[in-house]
N, C-alpha and C. Protein backbone atom coordinates (compact mmCIF):
# COMPACT_ATOMS: atom_id res chain seq x y z
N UNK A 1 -69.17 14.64 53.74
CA UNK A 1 -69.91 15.26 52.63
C UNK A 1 -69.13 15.19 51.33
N UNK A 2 -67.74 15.76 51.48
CA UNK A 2 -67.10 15.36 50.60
C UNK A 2 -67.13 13.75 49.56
N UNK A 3 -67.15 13.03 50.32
CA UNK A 3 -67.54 11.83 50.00
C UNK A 3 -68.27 11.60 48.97
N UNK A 4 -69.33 11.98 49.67
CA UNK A 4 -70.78 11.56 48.44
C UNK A 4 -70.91 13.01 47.33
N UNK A 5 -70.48 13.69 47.17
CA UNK A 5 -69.82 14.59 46.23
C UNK A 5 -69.03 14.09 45.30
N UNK A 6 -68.07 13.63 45.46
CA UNK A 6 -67.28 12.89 44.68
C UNK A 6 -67.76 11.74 44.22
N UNK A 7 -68.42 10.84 44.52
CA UNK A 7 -69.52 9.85 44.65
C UNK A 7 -70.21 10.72 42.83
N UNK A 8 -70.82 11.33 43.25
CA UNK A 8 -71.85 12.04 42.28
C UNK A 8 -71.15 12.61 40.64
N UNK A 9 -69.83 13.08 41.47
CA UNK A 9 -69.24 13.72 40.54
C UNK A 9 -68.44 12.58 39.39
N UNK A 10 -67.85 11.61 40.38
CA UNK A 10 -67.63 10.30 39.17
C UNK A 10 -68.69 9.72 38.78
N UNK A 11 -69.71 9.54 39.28
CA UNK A 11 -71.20 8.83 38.26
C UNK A 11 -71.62 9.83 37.45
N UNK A 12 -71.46 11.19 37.45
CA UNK A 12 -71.62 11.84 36.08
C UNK A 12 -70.70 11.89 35.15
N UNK A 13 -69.31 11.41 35.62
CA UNK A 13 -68.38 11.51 34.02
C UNK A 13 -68.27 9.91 33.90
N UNK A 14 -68.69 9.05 34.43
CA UNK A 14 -68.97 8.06 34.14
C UNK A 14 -70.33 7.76 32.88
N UNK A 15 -71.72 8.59 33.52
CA UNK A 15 -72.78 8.62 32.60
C UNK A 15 -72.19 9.86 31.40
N UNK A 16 -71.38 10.72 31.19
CA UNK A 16 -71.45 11.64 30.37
C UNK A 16 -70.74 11.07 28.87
N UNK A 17 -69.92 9.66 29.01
CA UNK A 17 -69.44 9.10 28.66
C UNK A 17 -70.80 8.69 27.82
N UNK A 18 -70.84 8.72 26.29
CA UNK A 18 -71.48 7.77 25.58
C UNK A 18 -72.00 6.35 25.17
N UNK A 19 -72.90 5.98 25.84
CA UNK A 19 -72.96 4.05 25.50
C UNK A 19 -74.39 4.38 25.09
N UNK A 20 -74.35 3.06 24.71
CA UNK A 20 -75.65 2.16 23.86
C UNK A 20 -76.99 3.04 24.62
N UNK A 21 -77.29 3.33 25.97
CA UNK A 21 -78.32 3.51 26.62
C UNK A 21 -78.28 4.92 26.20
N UNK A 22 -77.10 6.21 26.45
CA UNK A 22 -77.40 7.85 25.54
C UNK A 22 -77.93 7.84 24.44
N UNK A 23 -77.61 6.72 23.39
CA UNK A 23 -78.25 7.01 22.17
C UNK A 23 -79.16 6.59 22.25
N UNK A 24 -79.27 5.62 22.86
CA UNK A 24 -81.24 4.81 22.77
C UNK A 24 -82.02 6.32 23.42
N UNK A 25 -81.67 7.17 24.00
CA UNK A 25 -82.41 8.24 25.08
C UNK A 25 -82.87 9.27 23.64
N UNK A 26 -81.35 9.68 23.05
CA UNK A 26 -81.27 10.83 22.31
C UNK A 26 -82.13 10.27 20.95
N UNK A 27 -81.83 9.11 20.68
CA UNK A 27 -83.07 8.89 19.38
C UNK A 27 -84.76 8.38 19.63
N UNK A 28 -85.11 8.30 20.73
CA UNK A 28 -86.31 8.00 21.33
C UNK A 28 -86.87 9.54 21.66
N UNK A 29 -86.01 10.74 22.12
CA UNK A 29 -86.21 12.03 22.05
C UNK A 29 -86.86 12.56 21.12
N UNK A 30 -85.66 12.45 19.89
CA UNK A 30 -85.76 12.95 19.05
C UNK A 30 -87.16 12.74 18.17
N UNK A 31 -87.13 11.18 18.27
CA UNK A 31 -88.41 10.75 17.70
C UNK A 31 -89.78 10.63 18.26
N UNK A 32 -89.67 10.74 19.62
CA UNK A 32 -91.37 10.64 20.32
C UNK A 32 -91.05 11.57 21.01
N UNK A 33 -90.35 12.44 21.34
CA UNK A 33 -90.25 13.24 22.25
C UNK A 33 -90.02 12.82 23.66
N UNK A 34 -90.62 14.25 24.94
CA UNK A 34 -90.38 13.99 25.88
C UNK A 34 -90.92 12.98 26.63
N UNK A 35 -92.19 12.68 26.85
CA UNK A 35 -92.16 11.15 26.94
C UNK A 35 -91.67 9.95 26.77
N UNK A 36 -91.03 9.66 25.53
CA UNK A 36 -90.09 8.62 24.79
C UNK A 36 -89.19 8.73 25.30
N UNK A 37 -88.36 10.34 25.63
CA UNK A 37 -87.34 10.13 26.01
C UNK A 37 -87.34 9.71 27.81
N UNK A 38 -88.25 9.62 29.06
CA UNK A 38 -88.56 9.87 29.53
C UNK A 38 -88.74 8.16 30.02
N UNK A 39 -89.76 7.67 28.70
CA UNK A 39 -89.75 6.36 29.10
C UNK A 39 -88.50 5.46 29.39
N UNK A 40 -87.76 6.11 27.83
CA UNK A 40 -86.29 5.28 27.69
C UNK A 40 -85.60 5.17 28.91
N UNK A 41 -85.43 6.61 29.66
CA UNK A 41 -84.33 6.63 31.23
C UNK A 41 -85.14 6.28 32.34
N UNK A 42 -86.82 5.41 32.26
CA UNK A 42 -87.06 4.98 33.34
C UNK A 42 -86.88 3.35 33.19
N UNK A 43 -86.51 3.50 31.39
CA UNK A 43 -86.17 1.48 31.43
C UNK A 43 -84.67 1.93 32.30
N UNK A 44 -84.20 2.68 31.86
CA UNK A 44 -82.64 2.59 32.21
C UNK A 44 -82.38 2.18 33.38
N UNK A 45 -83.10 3.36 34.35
CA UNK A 45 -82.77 3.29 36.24
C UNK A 45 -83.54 1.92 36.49
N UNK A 46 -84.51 1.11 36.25
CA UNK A 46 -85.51 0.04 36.08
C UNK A 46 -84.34 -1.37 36.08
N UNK A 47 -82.85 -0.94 35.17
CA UNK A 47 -82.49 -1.95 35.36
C UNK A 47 -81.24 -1.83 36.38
N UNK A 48 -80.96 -0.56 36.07
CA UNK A 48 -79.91 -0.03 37.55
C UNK A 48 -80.16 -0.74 38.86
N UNK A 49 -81.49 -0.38 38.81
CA UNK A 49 -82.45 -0.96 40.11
C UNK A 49 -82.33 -2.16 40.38
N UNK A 50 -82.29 -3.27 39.41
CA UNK A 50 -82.22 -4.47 39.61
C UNK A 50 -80.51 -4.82 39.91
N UNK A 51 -79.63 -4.42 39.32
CA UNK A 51 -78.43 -4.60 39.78
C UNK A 51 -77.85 -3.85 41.42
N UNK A 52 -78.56 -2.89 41.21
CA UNK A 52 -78.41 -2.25 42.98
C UNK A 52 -78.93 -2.99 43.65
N UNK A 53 -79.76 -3.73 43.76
CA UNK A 53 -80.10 -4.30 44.18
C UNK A 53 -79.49 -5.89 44.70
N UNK A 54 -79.17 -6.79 43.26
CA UNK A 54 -78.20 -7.73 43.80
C UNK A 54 -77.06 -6.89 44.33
N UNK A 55 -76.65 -5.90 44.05
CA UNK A 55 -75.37 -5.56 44.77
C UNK A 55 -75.67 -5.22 46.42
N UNK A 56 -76.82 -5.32 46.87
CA UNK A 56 -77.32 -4.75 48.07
C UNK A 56 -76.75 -5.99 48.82
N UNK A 57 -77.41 -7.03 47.99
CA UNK A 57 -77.29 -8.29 48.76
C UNK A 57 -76.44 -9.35 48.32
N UNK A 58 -75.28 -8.64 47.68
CA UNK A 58 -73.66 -9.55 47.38
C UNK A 58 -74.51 -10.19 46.64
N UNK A 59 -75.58 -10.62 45.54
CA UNK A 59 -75.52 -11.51 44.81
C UNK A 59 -74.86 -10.82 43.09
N UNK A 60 -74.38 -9.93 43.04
CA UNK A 60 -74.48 -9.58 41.89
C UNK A 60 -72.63 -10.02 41.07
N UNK A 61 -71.97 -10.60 42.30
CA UNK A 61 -70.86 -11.10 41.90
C UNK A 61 -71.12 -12.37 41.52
N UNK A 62 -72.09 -13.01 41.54
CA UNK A 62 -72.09 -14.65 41.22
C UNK A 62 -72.36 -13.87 39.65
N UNK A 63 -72.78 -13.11 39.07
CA UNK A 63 -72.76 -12.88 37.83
C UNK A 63 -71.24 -12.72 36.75
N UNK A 64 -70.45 -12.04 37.73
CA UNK A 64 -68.88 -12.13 37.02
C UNK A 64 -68.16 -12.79 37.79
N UNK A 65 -68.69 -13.50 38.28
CA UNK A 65 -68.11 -15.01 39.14
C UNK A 65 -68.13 -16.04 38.04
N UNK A 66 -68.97 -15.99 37.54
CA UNK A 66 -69.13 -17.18 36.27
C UNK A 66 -69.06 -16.71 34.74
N UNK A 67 -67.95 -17.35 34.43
CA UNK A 67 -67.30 -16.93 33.26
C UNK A 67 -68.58 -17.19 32.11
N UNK A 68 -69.36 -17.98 31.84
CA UNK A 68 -70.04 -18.24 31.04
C UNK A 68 -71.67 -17.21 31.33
N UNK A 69 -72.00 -17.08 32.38
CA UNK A 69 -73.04 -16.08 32.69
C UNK A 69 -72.85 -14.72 31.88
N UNK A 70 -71.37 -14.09 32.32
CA UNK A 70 -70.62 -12.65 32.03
C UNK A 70 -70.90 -12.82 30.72
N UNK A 71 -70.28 -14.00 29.76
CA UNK A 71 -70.45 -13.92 28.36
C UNK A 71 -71.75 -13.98 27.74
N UNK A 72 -72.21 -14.60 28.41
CA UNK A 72 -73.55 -14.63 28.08
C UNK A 72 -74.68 -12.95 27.60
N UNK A 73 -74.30 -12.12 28.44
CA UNK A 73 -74.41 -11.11 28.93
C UNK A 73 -74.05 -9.88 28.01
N UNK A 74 -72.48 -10.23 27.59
CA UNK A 74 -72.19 -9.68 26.47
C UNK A 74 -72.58 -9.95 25.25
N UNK A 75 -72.72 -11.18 24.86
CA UNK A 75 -72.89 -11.35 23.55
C UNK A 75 -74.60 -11.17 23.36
N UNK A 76 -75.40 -11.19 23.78
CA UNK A 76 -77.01 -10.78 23.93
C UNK A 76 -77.11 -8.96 23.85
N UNK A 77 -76.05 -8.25 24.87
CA UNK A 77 -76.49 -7.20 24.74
C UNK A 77 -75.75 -6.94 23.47
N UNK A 78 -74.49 -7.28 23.22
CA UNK A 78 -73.70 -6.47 21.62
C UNK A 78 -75.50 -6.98 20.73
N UNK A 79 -75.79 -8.02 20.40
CA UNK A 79 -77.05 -8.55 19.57
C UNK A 79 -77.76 -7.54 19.39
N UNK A 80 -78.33 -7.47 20.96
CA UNK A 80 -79.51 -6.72 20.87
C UNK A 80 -79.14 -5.03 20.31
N UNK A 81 -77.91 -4.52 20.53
CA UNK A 81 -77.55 -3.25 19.96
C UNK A 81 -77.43 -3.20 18.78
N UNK A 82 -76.78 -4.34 18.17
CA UNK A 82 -76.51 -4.11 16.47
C UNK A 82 -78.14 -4.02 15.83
N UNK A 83 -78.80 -5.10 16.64
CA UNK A 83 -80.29 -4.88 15.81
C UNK A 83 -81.00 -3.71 15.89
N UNK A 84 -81.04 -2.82 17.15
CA UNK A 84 -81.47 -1.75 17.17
C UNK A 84 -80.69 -1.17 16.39
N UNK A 85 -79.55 -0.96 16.11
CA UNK A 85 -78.78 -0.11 14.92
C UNK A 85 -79.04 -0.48 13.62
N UNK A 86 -79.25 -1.68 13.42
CA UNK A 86 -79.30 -2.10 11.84
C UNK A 86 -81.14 -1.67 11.63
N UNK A 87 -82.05 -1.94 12.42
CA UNK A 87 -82.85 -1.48 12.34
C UNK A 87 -83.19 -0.10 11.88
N UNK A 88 -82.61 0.79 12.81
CA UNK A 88 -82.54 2.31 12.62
C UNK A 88 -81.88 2.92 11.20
N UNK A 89 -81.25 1.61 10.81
CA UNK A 89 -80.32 2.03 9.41
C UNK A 89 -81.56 2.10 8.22
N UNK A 90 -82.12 0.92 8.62
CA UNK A 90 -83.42 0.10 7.32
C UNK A 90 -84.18 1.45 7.68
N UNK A 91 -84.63 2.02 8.89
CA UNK A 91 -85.64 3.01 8.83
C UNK A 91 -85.55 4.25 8.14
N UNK A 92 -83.83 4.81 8.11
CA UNK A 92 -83.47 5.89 7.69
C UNK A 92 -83.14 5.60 6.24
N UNK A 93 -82.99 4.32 5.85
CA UNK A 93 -83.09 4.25 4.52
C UNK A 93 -84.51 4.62 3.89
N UNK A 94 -85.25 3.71 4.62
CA UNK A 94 -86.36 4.08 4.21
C UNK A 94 -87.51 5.22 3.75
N UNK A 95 -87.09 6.01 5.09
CA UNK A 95 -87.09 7.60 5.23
C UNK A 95 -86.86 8.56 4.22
N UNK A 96 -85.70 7.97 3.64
CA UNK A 96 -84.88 8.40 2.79
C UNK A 96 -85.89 8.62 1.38
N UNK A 97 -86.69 7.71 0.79
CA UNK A 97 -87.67 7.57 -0.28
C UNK A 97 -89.06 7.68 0.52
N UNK A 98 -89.26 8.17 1.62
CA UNK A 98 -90.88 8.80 2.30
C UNK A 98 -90.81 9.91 1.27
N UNK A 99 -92.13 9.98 0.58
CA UNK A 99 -92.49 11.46 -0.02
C UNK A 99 -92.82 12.32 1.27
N UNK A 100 -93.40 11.90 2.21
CA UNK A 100 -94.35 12.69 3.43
C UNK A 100 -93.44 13.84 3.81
N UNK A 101 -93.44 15.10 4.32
CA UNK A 101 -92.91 15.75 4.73
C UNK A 101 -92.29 15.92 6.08
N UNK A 102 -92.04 15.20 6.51
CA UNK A 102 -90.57 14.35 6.93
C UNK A 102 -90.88 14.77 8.85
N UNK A 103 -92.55 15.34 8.80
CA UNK A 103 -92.90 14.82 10.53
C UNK A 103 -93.64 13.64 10.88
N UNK A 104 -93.36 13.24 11.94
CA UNK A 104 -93.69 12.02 12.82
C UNK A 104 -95.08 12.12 13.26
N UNK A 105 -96.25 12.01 12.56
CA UNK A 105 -97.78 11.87 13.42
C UNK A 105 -97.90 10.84 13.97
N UNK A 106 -97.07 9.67 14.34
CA UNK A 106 -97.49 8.78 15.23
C UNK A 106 -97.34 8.80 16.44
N UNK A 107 -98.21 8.53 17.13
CA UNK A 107 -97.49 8.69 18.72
C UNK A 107 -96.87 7.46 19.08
N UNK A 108 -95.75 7.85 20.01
CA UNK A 108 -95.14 7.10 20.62
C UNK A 108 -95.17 5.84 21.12
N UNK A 109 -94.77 4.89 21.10
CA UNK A 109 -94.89 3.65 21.19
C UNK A 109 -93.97 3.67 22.85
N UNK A 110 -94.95 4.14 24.29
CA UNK A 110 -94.07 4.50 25.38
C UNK A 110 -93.07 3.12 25.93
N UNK A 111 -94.01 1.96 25.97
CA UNK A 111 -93.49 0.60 26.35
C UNK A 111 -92.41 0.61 25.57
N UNK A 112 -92.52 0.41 24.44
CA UNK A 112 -90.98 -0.22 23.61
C UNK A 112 -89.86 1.00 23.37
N UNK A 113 -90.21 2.51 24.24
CA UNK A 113 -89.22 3.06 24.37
C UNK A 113 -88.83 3.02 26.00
N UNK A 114 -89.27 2.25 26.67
CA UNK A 114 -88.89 1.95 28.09
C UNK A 114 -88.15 0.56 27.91
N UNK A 115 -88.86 -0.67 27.17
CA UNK A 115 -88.23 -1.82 26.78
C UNK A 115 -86.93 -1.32 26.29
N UNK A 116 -86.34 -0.24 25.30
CA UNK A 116 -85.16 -0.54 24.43
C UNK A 116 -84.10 -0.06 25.97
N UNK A 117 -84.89 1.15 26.81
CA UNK A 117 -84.22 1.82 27.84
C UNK A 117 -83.71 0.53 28.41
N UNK A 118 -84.17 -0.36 28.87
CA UNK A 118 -83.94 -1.34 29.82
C UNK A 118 -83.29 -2.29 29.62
N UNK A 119 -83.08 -2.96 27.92
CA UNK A 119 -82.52 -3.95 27.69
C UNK A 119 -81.40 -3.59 27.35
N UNK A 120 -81.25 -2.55 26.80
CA UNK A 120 -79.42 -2.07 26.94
C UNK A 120 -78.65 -1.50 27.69
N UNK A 121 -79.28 -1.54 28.81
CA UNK A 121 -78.72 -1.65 30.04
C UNK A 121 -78.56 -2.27 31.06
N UNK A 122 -79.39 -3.46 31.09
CA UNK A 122 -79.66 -4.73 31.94
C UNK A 122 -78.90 -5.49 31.04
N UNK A 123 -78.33 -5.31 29.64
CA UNK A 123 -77.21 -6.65 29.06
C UNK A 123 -75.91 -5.91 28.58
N UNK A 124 -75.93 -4.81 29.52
CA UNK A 124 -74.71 -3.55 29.04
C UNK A 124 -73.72 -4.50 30.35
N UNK A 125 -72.64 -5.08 30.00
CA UNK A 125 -71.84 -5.62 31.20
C UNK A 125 -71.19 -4.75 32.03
N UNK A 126 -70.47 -3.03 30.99
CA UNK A 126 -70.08 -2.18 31.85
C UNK A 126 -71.17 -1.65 33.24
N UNK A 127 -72.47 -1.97 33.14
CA UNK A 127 -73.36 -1.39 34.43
C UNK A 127 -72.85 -2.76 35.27
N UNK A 128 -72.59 -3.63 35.15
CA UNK A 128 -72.46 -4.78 35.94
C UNK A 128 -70.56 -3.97 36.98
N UNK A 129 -70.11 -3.96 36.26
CA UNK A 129 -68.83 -3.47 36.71
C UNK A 129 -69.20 -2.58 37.55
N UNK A 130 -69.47 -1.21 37.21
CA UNK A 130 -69.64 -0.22 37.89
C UNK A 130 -70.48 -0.82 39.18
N UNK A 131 -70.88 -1.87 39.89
CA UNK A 131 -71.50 -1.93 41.09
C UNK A 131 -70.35 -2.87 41.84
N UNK A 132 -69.41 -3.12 40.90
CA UNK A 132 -68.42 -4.40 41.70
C UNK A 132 -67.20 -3.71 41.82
N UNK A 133 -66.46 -2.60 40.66
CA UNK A 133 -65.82 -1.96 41.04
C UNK A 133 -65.13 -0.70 41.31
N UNK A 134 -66.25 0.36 40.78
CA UNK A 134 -66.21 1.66 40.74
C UNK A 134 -66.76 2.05 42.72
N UNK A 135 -68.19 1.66 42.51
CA UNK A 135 -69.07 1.74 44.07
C UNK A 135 -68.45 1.45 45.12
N UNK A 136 -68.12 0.40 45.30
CA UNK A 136 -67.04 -0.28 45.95
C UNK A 136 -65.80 1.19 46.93
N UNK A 137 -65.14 1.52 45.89
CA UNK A 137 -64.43 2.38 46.69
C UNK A 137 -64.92 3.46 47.30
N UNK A 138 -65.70 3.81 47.38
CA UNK A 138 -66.90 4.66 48.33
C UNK A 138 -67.03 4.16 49.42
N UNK A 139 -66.93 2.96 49.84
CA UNK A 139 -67.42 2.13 50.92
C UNK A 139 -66.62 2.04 51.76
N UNK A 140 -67.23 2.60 52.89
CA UNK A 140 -66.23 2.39 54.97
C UNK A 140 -66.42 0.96 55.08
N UNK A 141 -65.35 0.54 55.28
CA UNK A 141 -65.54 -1.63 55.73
C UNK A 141 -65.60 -1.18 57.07
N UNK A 142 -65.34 -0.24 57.68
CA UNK A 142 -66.03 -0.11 59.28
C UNK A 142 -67.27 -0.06 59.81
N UNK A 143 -68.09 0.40 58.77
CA UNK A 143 -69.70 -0.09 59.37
C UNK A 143 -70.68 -0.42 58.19
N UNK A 144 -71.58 -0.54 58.08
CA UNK A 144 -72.52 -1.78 57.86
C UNK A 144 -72.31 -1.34 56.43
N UNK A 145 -71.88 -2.48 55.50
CA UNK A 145 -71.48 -2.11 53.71
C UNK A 145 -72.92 -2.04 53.39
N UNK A 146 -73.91 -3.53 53.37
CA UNK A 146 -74.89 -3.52 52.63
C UNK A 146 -75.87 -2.08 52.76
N UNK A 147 -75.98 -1.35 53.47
CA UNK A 147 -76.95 0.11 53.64
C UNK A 147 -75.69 1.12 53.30
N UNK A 148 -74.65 1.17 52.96
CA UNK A 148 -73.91 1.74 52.25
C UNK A 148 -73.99 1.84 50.78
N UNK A 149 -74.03 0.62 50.30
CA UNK A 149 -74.17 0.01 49.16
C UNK A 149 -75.49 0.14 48.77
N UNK A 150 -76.47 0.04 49.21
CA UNK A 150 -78.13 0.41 49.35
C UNK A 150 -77.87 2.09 48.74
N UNK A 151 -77.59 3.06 49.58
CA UNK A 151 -77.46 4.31 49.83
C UNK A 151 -76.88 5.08 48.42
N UNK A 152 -75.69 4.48 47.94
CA UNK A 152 -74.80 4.98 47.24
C UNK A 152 -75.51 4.55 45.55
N UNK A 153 -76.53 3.12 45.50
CA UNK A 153 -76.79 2.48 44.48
C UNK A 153 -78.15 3.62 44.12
N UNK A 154 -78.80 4.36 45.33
CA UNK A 154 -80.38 4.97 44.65
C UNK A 154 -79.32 6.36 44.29
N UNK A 155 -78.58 6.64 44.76
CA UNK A 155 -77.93 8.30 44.47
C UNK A 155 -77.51 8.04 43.41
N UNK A 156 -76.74 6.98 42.76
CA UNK A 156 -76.81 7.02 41.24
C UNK A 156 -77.42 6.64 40.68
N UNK A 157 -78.93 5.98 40.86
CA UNK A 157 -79.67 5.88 40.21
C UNK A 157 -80.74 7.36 40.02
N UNK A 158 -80.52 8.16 41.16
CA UNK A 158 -81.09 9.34 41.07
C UNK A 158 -80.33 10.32 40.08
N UNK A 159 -78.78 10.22 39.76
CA UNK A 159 -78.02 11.01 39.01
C UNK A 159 -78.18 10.34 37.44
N UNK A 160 -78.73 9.07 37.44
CA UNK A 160 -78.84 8.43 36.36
C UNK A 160 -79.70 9.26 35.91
N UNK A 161 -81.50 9.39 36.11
CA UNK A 161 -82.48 9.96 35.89
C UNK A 161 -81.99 11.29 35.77
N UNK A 162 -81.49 12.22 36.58
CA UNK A 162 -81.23 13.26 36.46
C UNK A 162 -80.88 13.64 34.92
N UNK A 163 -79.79 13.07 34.72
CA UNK A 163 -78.45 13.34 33.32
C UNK A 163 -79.32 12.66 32.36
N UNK A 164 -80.25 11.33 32.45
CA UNK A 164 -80.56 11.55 30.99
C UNK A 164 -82.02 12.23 30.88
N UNK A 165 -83.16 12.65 31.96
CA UNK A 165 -83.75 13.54 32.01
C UNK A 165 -83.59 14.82 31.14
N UNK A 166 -82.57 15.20 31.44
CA UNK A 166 -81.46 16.82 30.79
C UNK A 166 -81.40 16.18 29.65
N UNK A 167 -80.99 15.26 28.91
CA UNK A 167 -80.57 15.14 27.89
C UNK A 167 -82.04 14.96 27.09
N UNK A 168 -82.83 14.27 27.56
CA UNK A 168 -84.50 14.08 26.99
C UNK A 168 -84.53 15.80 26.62
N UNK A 169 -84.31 16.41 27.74
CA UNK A 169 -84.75 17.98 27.06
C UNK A 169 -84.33 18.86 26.55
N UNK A 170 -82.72 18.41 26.15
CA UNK A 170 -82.41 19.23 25.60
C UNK A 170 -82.17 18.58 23.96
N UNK A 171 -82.47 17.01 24.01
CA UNK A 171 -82.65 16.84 22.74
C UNK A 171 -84.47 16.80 21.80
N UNK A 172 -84.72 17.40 23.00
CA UNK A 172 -86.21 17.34 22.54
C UNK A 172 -86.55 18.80 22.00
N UNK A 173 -85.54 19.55 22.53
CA UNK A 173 -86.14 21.47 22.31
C UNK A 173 -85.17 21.53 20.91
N UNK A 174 -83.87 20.87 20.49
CA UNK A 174 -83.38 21.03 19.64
C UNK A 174 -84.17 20.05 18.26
N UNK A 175 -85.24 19.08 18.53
CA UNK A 175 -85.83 18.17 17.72
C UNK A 175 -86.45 18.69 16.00
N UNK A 176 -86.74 19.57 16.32
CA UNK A 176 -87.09 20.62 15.26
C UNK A 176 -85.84 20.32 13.51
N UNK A 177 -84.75 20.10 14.78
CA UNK A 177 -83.64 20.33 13.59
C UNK A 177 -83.78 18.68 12.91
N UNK A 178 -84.28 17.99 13.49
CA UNK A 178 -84.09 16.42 12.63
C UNK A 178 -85.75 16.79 12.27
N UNK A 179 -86.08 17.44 12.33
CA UNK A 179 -87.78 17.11 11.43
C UNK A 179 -87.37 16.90 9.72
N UNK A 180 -86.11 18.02 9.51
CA UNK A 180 -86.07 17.86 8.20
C UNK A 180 -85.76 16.46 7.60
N UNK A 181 -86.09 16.20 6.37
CA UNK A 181 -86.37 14.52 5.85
C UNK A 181 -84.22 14.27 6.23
N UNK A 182 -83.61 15.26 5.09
CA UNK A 182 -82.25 15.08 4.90
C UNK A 182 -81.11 14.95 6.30
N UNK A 183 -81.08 15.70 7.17
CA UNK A 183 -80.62 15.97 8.47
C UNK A 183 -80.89 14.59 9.64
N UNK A 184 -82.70 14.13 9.36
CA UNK A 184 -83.30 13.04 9.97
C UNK A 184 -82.03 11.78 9.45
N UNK A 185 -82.13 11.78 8.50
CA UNK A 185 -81.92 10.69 7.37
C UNK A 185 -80.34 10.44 7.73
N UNK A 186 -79.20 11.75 7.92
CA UNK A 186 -78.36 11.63 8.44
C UNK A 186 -77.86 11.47 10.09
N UNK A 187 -78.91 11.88 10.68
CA UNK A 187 -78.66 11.73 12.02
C UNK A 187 -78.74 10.38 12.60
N UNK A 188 -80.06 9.38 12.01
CA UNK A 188 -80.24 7.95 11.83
C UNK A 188 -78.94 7.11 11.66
N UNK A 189 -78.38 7.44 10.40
CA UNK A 189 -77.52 6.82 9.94
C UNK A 189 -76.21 7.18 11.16
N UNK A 190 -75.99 8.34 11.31
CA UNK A 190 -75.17 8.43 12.26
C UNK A 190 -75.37 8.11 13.85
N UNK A 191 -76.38 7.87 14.29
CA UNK A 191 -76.94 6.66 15.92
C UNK A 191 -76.08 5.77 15.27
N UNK A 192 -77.02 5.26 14.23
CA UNK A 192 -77.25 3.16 14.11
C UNK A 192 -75.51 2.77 13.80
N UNK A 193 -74.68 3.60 12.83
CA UNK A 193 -73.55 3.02 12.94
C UNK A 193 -72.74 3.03 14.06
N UNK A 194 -73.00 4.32 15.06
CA UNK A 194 -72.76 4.32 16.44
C UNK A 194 -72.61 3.12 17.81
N UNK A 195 -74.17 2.90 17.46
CA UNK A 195 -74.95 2.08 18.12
C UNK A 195 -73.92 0.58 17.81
N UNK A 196 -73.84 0.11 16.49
CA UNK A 196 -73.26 -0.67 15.95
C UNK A 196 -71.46 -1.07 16.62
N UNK A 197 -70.83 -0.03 16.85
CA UNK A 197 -69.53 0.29 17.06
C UNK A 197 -69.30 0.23 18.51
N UNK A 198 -70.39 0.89 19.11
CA UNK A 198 -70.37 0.49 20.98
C UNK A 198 -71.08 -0.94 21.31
N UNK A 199 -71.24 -1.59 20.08
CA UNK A 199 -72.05 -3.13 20.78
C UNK A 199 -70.17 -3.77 20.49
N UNK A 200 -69.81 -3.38 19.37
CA UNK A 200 -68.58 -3.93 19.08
C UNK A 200 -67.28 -4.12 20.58
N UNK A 201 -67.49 -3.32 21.09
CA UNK A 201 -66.99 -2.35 22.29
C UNK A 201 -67.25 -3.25 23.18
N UNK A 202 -68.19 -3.55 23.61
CA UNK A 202 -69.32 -4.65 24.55
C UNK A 202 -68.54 -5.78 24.42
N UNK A 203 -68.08 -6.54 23.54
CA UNK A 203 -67.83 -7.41 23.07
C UNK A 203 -66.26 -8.14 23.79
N UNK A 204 -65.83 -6.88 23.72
CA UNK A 204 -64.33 -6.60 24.39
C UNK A 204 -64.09 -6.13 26.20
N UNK A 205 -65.51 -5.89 26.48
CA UNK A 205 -65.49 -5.75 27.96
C UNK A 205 -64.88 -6.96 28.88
N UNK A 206 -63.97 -6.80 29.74
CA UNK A 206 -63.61 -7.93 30.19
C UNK A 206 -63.82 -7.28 32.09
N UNK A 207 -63.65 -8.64 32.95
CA UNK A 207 -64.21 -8.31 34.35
C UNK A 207 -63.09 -7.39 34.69
């Protein structure tokens, strides 16, 4: 029991740790709410899923088996983060000269807050690691790895959902405070250069 306790307890200071996928959660919150935020952490586990998966069935090392795949990997997801950040910058600029009184009547756009969930985490290379060498030491080589590896891949994908679930709601009950135009305008600016700085980060991930 101990085991899978500890199991749980390093995949939450592992997830409590800030990357590209918390802020995609906390500004999809903030801005569509609980749904948005909701969609975002089902792109997330969506791509968990797909790597638990090659890891079920040993294919997920032919990925940092090949030096040019891995890079590949990195340099697409740093991309795709700076644009969501530089994006978020142009919006909060923009924001910035909205006369409107500074709430959101649009609804949520749920797909492309499940899309952003998924693609920065399916080209995040640190989720690639964490199944080759964090999971890994959890594992008895005395009986059957792959249903080990099966077992251990849905419990953090269940602690995944869990932690950013919590975070959907508790950045959704505090949302009130970015309605204002000025606060919005700074909180934006403070994601996207974020966002910007952990793709930088990405960049430097090595196997």
């Amino acid at each position: 029991m101990n085991h899978w306790i500890n199991f749980i307890i390093m995949s939450l200071l592992i997830l409590i740790v800030p990357g590209p996928s918390f802020f995609a959660v906390i500004k999809n919150s903030t801005h569509g709410g609980i749904k948005s935020g909701i969609s975002t952490t089902l792109g997330i586990a969506s791509a968990h899923l797909i790597y638990a998966t090659l890891a079920t069935l040993g294919l997920i090392f032919i990925l940092v088996s090949s030096q040019t795949i891995f890079l590949l990997i990195k340099i697409l997801g740093a991309a795709y983060i700076i644009y969501l950040g530089l994006k978020n910058i142009l919006n909060a600029h923009k924001f910035e000269y909205d006369k409107s009184d500074g709430l959101n009547t649009e609804k949520p756009d749920l797909f492309k807050s499940y899309k952003q969930g998924f693609i920065t985490m399916i080209l995040n290379p640190k989720a690639i690691l964490f199944y080759i060498s964090i999971l890994p030491q959890f594992i008895n080589h005395q009986s059957n790895q792959s249903i080990q590896v099966a077992i251990f891949s849905i419990l953090f994908i269940i602690t995944v959902i869990t932690w950013f679930s919590l975070c959907t709601l508790v950045f959704n009950y505090i949302k009130i405070i970015f309605e204002k135009p000025k606060v919005k305008m700074c909180f934006d600016y403070i994601v996207s250069t974020t966002l910007i700085a952990l793709s930088l980060k990405i960049l430097t991930t090595k196997h």
